[in-house]
Protein backbone atom coordinates (compact mmCIF):
# COMPACT_ATOMS: atom_id res chain seq x y z
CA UNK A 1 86.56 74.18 93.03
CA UNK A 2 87.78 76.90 90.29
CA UNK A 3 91.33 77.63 90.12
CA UNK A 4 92.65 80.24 92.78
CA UNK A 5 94.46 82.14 89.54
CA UNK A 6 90.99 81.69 87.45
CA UNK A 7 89.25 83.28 90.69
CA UNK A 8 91.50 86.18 90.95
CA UNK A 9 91.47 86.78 87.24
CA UNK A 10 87.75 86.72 87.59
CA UNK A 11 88.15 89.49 90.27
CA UNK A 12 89.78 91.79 87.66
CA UNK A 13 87.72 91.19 84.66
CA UNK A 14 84.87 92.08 87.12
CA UNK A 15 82.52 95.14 86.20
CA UNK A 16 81.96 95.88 89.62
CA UNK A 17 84.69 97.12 91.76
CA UNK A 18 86.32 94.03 94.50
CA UNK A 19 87.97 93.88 97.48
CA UNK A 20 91.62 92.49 98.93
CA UNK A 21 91.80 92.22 102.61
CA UNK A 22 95.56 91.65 104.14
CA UNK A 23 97.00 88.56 105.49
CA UNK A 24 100.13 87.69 106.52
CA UNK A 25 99.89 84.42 107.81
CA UNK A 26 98.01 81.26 107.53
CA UNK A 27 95.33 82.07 110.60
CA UNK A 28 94.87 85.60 109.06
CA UNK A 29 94.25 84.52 106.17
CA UNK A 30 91.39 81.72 107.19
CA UNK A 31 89.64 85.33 109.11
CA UNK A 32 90.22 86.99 105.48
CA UNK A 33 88.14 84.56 104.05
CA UNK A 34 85.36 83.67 106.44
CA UNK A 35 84.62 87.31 106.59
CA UNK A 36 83.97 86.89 103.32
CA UNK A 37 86.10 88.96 101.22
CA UNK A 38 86.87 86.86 97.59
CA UNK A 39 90.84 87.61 98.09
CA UNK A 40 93.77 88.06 100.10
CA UNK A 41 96.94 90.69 99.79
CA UNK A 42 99.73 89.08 101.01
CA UNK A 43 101.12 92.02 102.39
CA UNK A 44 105.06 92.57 102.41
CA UNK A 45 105.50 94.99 104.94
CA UNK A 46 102.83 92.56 107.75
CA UNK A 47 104.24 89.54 106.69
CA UNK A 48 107.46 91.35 107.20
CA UNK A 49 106.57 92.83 110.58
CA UNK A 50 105.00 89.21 111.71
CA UNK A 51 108.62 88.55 111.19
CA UNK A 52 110.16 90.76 113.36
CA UNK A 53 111.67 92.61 110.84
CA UNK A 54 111.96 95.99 108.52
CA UNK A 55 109.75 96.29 105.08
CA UNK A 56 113.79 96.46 103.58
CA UNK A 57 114.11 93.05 102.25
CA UNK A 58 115.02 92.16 105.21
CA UNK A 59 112.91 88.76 105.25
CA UNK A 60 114.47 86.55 102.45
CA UNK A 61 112.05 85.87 99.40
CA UNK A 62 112.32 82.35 100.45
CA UNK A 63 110.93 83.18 104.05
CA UNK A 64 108.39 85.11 102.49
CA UNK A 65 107.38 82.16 100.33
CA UNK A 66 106.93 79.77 103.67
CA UNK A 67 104.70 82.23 105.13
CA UNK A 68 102.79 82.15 101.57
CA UNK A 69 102.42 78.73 101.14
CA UNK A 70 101.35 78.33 104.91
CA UNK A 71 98.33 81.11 103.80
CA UNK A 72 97.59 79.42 100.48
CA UNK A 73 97.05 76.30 102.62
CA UNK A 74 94.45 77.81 105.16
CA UNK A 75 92.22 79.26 102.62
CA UNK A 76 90.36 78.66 99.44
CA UNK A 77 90.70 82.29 98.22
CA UNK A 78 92.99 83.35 95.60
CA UNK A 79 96.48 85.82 97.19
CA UNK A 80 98.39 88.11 95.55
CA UNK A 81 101.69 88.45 96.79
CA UNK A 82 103.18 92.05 97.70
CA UNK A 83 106.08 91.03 95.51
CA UNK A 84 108.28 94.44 96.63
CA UNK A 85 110.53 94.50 93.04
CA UNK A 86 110.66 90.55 92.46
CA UNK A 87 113.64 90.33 95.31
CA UNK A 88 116.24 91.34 92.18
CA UNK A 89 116.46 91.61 88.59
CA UNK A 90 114.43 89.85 85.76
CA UNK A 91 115.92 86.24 86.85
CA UNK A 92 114.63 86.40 90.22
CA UNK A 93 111.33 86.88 89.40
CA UNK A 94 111.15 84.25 86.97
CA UNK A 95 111.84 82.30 89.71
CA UNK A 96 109.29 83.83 92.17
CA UNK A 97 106.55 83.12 89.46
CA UNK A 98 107.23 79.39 89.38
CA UNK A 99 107.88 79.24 93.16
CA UNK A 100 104.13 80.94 93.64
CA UNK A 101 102.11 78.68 91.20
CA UNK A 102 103.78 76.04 92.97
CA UNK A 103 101.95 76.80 96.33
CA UNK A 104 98.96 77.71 94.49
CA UNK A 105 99.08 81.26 94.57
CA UNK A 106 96.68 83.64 92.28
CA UNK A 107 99.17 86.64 91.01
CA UNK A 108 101.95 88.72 92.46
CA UNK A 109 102.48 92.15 91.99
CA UNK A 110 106.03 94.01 91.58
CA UNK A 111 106.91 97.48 92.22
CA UNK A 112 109.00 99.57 90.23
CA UNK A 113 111.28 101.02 92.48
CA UNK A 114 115.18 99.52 93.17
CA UNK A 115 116.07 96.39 95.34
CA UNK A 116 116.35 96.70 97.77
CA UNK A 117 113.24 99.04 98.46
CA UNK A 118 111.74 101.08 101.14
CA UNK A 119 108.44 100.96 101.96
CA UNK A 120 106.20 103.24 99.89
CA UNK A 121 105.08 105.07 103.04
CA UNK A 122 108.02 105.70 105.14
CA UNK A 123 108.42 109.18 105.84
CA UNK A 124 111.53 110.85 104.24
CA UNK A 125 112.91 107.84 102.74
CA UNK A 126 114.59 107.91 99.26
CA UNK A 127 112.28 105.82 96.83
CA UNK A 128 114.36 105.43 93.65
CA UNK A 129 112.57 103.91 90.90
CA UNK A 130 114.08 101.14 88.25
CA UNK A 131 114.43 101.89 84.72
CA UNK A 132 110.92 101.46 82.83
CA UNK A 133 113.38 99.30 80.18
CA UNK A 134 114.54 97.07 83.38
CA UNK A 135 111.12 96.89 84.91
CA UNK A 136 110.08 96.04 81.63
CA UNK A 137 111.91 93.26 81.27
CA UNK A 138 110.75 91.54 84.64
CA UNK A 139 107.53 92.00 83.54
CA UNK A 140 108.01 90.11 80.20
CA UNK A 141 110.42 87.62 82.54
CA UNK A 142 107.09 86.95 84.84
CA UNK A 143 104.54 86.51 82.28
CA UNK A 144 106.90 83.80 79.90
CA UNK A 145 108.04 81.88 82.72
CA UNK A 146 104.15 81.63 84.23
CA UNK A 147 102.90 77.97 83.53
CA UNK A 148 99.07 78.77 84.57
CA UNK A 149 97.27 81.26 81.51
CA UNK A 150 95.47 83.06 84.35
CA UNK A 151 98.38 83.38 86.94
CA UNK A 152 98.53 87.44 86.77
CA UNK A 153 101.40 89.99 86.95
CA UNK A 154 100.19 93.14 88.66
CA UNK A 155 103.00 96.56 87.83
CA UNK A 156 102.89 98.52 90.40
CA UNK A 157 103.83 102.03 89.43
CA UNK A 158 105.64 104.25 91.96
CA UNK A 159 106.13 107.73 90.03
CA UNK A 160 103.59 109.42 92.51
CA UNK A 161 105.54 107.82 95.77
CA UNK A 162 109.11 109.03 94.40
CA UNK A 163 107.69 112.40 93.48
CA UNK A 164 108.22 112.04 90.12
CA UNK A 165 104.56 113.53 88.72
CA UNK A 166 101.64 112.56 86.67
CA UNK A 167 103.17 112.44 83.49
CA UNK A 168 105.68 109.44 84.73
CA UNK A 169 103.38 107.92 86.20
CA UNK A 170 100.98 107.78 82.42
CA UNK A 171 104.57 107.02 80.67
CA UNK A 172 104.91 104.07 83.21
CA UNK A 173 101.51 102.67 82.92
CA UNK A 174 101.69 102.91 79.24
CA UNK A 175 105.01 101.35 79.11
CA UNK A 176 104.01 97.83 81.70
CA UNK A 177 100.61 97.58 79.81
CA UNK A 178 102.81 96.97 76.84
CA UNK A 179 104.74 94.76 78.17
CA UNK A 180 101.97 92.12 79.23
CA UNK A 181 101.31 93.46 83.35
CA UNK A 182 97.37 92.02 83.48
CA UNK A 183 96.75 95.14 85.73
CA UNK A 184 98.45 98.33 86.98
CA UNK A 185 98.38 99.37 90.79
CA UNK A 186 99.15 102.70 90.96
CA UNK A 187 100.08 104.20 94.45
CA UNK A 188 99.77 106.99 96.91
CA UNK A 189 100.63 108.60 100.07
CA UNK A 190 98.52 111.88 100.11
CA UNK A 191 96.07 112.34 102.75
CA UNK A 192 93.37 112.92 99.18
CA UNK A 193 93.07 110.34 96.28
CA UNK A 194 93.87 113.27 94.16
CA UNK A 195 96.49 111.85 92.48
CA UNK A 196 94.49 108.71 91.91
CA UNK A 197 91.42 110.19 90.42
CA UNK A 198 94.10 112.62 87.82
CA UNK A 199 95.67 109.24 86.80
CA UNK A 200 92.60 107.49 85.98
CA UNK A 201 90.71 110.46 84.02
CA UNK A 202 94.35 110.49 82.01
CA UNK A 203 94.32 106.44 81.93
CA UNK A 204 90.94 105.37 81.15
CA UNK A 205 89.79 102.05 81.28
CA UNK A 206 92.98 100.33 79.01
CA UNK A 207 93.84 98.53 81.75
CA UNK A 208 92.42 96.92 85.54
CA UNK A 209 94.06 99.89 87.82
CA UNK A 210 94.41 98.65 91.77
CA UNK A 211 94.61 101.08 94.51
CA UNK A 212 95.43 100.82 98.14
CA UNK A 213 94.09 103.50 100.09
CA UNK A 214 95.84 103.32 103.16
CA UNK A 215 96.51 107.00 103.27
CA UNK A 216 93.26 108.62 101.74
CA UNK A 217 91.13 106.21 104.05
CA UNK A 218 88.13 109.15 104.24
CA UNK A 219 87.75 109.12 100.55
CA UNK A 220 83.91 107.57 100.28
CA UNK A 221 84.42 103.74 98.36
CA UNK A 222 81.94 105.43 95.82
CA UNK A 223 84.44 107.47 94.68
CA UNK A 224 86.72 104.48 93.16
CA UNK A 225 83.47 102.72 91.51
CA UNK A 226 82.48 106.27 89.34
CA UNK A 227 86.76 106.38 88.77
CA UNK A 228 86.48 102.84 86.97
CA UNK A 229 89.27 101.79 89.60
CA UNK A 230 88.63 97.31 89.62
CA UNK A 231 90.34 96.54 93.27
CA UNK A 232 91.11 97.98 96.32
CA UNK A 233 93.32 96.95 98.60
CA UNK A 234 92.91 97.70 102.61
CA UNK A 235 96.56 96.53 102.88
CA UNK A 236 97.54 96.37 106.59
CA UNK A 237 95.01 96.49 108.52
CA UNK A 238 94.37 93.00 110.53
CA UNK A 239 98.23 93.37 111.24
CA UNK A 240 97.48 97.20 113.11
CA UNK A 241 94.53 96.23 114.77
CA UNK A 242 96.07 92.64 116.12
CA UNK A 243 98.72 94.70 117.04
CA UNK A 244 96.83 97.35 119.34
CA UNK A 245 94.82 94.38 120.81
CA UNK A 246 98.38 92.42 121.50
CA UNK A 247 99.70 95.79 123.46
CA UNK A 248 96.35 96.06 125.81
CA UNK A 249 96.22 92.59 126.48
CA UNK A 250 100.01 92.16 127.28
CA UNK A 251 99.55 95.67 129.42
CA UNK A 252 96.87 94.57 131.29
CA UNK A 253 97.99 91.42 132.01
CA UNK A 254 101.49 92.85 133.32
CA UNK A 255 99.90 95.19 135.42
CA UNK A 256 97.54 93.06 136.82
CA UNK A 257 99.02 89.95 137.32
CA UNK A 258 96.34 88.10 136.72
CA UNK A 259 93.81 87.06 133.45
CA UNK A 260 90.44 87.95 135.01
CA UNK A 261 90.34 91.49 133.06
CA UNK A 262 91.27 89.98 129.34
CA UNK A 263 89.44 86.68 129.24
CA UNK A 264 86.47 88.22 128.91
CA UNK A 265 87.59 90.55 126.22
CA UNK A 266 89.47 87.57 123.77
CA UNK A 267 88.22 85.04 122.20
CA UNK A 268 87.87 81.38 123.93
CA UNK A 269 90.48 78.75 123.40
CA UNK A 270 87.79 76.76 121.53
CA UNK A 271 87.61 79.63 118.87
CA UNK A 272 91.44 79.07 118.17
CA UNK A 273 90.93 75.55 117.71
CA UNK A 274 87.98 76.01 115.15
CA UNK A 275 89.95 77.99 112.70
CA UNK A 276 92.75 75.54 113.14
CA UNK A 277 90.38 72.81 111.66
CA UNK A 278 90.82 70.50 114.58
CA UNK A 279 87.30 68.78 114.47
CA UNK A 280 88.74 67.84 110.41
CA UNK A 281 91.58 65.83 112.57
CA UNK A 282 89.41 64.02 114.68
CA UNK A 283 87.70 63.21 111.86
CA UNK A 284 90.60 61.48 110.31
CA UNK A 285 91.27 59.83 113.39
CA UNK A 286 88.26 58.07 113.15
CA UNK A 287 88.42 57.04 109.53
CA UNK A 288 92.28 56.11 109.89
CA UNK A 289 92.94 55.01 113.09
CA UNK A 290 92.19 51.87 114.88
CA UNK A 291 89.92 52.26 117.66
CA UNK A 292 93.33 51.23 120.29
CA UNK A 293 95.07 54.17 118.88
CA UNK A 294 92.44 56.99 119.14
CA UNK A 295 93.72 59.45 121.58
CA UNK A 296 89.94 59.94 122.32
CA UNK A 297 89.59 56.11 122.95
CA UNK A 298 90.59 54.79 126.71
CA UNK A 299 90.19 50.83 126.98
């Protein structure tokens, strides 16, 4: 099987524009795949909320990196880590970058705002950015301490999220490109893809450009394609909708007192057990255990 950082390399390079679907846990991430989407976006702010906690940097970088590895382990697909700023300065990340291709892990992508940051979407948060000649440096720090040639640094440039304009945004872009970033995710949170579609008539086609339309969600998918944009993320959305089934069923349940309204509305025990692998197990059994210790096996 090809290398999860060869596959998501592929995913850039690719003419035609691809998809990430979030994950933010290992049984996610097996659904991610078997719906048949060729990535995963480790999302910060659902692997975060899976966690109980604020998109803040609350969650260590360490925690974040168990979840990882446990999603790298349930799928075949290549993930790119919402690395928020690299959890620090240029050290950190170098880190982070070993720590990733470690577990297998296809690229990580690092924002340019200040640790610790607030999420891109918050409503009247301050979203300070770093220094480009900081960010800079983590970018350089990711891309020598990387061990795999096709392990990929994604810059994600925040200009348009801290209000900052067009122009910093090109400056930005310009500046990571430089600096070795294999592609440049450039953000929004206008209700339009406006701000998008100005960047990429300015930008060209220099550099892969990622978007994540989690705000401009009506702008037609054709759109991006004539825009030359290579990936799109849809960045939180198994974590919403688990989350609005979670709330009925618990509702309904509490009101109720009783299951016979939700079972037939959720999937069947059975179905949990298939995307745990548990037939592979009994498998094993078979070829490893002696017939007197098969659990399945009653003399």
């Amino acid at each position: 099987m090809q290398k999860k950082t060869t596959q998501f390399k592929a995913l850039l390079q690719a003419r035609d524009l691809q998809f990430l679907m979030e994950a933010h846990d290992g049984l996610s991430a097996r659904i991610v795949e078997e719906a048949g989407f060729k990535g995963i976006w480790g999302s910060g702010l659902a692997i975060a909320a899976s966690l109980g906690v604020r998109d803040n940097n609350e969650a260590s970088w360490s925690q974040v990196l168990d979840v990882v590895e446990f999603m790298s382990d349930a799928s075949s697909i290549p993930i790119m880590l919402d690395g928020d700023t690299g959890y620090g300065n240029f050290n950190n990340v170098r880190r982070l970058v070993r720590k990733l291709e470690q577990r297998g892990v296809g690229a990580v992508c690092i924002e340019d705002k200040l640790f610790p940051k607030n999420n891109s979407l918050l409503d009247n948060a301050r979203q300070p950015l770093e220094a480009i000649d900081v960010f800079v440096g983590k970018i350089k720090a990711a891309k020598d301490s990387q061990q795999d040639e096709d392990f990929c640094v994604v810059a994600r440039i925040e200009a348009f999220i801290a209000k900052w304009g067009l122009g910093e945004a090109l400056k930005r872009a310009e500046a990571y490109q430089r600096a070795g970033a294999d592609a440049l995710l450039i953000h929004s949170k206008l209700s339009t893809a406006d701000e998008i579609l100005a960047f990429m008539k300015e930008w060209g086609d220099t550099c892969p450009v990622v978007v994540v339309p989690t705000k401009y969600y009506t702008t037609p998918t054709s759109v991006f394609r004539e825009a030359g944009i290579r990936l799109v993320i849809w960045a939180n959305h198994l974590l919403r909708s688990s989350v609005a089934a979670m709330q009925k069923t618990a509702a309904t349940i509490h009101s109720q007192q009783s299951l016979l309204e939700v079972e037939k509305g959720i999937v069947p025990v059975q179905e949990i057990f298939r995307l745990q692998n548990v037939e592979e197990l009994k498998q094993a059994e078979d070829r490893y255990l002696p017939p007197a210790r098969r659990p399945d096996i009653v003399e």
